[in-house]
C-alpha atoms as a PDB file:
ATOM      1  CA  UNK A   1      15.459 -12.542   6.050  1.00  0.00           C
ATOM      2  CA  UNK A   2      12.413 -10.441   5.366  1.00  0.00           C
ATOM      3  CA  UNK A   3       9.574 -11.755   3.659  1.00  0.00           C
ATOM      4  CA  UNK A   4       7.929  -9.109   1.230  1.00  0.00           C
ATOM      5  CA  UNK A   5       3.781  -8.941   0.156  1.00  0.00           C
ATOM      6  CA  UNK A   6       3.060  -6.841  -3.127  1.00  0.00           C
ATOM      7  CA  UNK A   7       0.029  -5.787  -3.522  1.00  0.00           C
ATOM      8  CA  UNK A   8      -1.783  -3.034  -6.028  1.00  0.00           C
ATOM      9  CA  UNK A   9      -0.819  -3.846  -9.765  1.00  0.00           C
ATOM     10  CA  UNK A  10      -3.360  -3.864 -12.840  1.00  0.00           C
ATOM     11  CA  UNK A  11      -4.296  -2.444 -15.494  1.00  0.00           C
ATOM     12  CA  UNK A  12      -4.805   1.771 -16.009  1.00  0.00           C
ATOM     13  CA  UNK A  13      -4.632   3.805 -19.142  1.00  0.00           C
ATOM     14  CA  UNK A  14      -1.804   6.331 -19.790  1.00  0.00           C
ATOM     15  CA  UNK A  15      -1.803   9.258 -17.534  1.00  0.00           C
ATOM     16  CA  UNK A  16      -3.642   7.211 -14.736  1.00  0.00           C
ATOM     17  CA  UNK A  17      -2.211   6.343 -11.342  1.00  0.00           C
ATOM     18  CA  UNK A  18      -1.751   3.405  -9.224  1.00  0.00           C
ATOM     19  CA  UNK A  19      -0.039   2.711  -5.881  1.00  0.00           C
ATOM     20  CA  UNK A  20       1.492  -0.352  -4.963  1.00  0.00           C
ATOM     21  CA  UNK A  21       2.529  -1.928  -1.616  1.00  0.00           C
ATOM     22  CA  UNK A  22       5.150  -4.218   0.299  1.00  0.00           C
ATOM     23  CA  UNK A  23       3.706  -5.590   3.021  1.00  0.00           C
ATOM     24  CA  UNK A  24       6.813  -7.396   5.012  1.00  0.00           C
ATOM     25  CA  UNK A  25       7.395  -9.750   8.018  1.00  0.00           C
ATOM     26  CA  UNK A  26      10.062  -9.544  10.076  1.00  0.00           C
ATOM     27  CA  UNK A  27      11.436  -7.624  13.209  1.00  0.00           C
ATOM     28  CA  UNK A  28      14.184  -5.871  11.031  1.00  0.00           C
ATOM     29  CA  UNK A  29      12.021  -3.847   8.819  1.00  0.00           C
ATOM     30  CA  UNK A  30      13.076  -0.747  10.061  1.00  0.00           C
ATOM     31  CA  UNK A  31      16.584  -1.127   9.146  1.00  0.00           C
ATOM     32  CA  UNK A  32      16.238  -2.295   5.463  1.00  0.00           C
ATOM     33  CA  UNK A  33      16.700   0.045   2.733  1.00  0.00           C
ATOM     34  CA  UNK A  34      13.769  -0.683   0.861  1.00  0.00           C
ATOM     35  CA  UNK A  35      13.450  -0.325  -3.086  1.00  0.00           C
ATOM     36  CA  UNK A  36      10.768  -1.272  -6.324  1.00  0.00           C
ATOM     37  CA  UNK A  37      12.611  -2.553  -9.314  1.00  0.00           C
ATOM     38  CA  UNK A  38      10.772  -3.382 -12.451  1.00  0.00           C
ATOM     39  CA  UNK A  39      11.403  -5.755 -14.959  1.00  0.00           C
ATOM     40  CA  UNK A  40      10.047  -6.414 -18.971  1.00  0.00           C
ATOM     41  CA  UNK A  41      10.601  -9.966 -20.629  1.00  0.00           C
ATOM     42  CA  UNK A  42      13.752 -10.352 -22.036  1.00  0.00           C
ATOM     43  CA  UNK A  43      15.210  -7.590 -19.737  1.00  0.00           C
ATOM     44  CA  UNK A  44      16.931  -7.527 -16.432  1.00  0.00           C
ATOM     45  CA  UNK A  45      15.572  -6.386 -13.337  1.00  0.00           C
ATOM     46  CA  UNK A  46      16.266  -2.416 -13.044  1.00  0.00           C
ATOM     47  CA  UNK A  47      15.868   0.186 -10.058  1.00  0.00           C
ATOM     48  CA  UNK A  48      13.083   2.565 -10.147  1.00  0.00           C
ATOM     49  CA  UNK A  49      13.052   3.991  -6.621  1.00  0.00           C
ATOM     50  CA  UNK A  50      14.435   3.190  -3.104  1.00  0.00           C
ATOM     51  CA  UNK A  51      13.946   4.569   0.402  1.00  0.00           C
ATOM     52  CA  UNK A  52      16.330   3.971   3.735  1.00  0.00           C
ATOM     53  CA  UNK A  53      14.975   3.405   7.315  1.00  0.00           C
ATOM     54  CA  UNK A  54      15.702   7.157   7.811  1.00  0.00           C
ATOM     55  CA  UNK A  55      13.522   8.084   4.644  1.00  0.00           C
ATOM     56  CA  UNK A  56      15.856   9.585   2.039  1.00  0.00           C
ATOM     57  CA  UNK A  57      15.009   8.931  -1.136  1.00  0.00           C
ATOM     58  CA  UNK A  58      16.450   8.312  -4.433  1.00  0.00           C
ATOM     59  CA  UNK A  59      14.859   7.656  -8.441  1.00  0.00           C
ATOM     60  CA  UNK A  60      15.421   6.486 -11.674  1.00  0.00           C
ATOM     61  CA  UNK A  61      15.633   9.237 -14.249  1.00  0.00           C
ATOM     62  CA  UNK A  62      12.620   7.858 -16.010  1.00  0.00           C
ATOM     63  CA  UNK A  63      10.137   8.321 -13.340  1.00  0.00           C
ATOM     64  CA  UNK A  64      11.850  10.923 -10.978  1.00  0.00           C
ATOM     65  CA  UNK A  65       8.496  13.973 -10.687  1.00  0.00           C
ATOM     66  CA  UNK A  66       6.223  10.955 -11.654  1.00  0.00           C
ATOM     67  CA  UNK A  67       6.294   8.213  -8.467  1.00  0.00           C
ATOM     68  CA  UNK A  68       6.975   8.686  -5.250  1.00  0.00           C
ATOM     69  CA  UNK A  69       7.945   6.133  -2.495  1.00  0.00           C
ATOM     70  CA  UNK A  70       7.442   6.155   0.603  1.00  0.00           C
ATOM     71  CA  UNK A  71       7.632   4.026   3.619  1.00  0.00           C
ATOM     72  CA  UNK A  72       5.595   3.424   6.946  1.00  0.00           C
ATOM     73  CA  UNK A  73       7.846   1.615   9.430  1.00  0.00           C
ATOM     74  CA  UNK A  74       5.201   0.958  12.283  1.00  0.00           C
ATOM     75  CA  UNK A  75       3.174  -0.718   9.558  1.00  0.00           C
ATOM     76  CA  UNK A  76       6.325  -2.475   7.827  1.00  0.00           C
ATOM     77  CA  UNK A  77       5.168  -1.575   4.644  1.00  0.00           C
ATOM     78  CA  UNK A  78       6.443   0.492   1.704  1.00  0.00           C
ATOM     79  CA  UNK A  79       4.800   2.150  -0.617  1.00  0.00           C
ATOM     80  CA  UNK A  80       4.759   3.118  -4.461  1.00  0.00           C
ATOM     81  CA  UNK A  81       2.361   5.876  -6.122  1.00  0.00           C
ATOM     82  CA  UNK A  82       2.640   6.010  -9.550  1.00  0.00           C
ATOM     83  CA  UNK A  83       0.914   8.670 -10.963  1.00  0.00           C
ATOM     84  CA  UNK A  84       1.481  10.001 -14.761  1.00  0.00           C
ATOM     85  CA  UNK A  85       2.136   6.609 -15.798  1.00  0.00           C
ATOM     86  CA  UNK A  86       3.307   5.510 -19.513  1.00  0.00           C
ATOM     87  CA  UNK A  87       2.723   2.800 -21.652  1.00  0.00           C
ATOM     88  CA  UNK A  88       6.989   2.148 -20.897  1.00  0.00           C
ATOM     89  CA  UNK A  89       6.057   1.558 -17.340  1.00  0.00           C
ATOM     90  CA  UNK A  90       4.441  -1.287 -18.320  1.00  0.00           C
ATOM     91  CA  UNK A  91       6.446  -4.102 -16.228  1.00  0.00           C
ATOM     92  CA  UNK A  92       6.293  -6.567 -12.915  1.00  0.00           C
ATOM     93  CA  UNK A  93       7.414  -4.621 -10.653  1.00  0.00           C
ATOM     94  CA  UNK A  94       8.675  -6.212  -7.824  1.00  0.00           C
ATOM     95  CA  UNK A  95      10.013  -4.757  -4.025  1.00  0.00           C
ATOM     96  CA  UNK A  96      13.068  -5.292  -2.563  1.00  0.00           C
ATOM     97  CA  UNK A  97      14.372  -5.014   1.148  1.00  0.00           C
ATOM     98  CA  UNK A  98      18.178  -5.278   1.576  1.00  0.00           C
ATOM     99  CA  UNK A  99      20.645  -4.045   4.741  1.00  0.00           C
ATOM    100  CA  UNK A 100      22.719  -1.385   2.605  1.00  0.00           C
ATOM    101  CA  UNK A 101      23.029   1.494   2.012  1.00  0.00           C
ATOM    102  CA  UNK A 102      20.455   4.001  -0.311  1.00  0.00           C
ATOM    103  CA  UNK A 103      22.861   5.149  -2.622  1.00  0.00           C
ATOM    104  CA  UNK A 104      24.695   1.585  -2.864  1.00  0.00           C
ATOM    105  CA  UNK A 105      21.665  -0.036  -4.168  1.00  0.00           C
ATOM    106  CA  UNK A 106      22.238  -1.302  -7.822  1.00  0.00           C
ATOM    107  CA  UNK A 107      20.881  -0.112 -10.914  1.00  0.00           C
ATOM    108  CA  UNK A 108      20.194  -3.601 -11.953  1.00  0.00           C
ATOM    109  CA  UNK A 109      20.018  -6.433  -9.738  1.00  0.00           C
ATOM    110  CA  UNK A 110      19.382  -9.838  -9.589  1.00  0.00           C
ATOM    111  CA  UNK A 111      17.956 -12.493  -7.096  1.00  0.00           C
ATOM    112  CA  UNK A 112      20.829 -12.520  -4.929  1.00  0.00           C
ATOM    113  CA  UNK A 113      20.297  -8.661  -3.564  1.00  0.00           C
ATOM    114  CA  UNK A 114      18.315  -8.967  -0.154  1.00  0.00           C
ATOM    115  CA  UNK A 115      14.779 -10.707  -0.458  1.00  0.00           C
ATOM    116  CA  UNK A 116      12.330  -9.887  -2.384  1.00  0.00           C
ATOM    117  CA  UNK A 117       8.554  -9.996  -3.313  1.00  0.00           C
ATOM    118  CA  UNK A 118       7.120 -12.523  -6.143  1.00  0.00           C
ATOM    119  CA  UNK A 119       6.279  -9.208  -8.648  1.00  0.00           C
ATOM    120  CA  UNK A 120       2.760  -7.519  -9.265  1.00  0.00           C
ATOM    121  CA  UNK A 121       2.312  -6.447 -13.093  1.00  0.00           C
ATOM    122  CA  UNK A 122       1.411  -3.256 -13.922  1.00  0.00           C
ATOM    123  CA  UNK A 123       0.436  -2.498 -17.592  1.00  0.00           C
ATOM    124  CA  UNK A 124      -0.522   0.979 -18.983  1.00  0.00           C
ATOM    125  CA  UNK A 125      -2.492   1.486 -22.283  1.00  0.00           C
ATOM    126  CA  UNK A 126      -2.258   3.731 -24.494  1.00  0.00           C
END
């Protein structure tokens, strides 16, 4: 299994940016399709982007022209840039590394998908 590092959550006002990380351990990094899911209390744990070893990409509706993720395999880290942000992005968003394929990844997901990361919050004011 791969252990996951977030890093690069806090607090930014509406139209702002921030860019998390996933720092991960491992040798298998390069094969795992890695994604960011956020979650708000009381909700489950939804997709917002992933990215494959091979770097195609896929989004969520709600922040598809807003974030962009990207990956740097030498490093073993993935990356999120959030930029435009909302007060609705306002969640712990977590990263997850899994062995399947981009497009299989589900919409929401709980703690048995892959491994994942222990959550950074990010909260945007208004």
């Amino acid at each position: 299994q791969v252990q996951l590092v977030e890093s690069g959550g806090g607090l930014v006002q509406a139209g702002g940016s921030l860019r998390l990380s996933c720092a991960a351990s491992g040798s298998t990094f390069s094969m795992n399709t890695m994604s960011w899911y956020r979650q708000t209390p009381g909700k489950p744990r939804e997709l917002v982007a992933g990215i494959s070893g091979s770097g195609n990409t896929r989004y969520s509706d709600s922040v598809k022209g807003r974030f962009t993720i990207s990956r740097d395999n030498a490093k073993k880290t993935s990356y999120l840039q959030m930029d435009s942000l909302k007060p609705e992005d306002t969640a712990v968003y977590y990263c997850n590394a899994v062995m399947s394929n981009l497009w299989r990844l589900p919409i929401v997901a709980g703690n048995n998908v892959g491994s994942w990361g222990q959550g950074t919050q990010v909260t945007v004011s208004s």
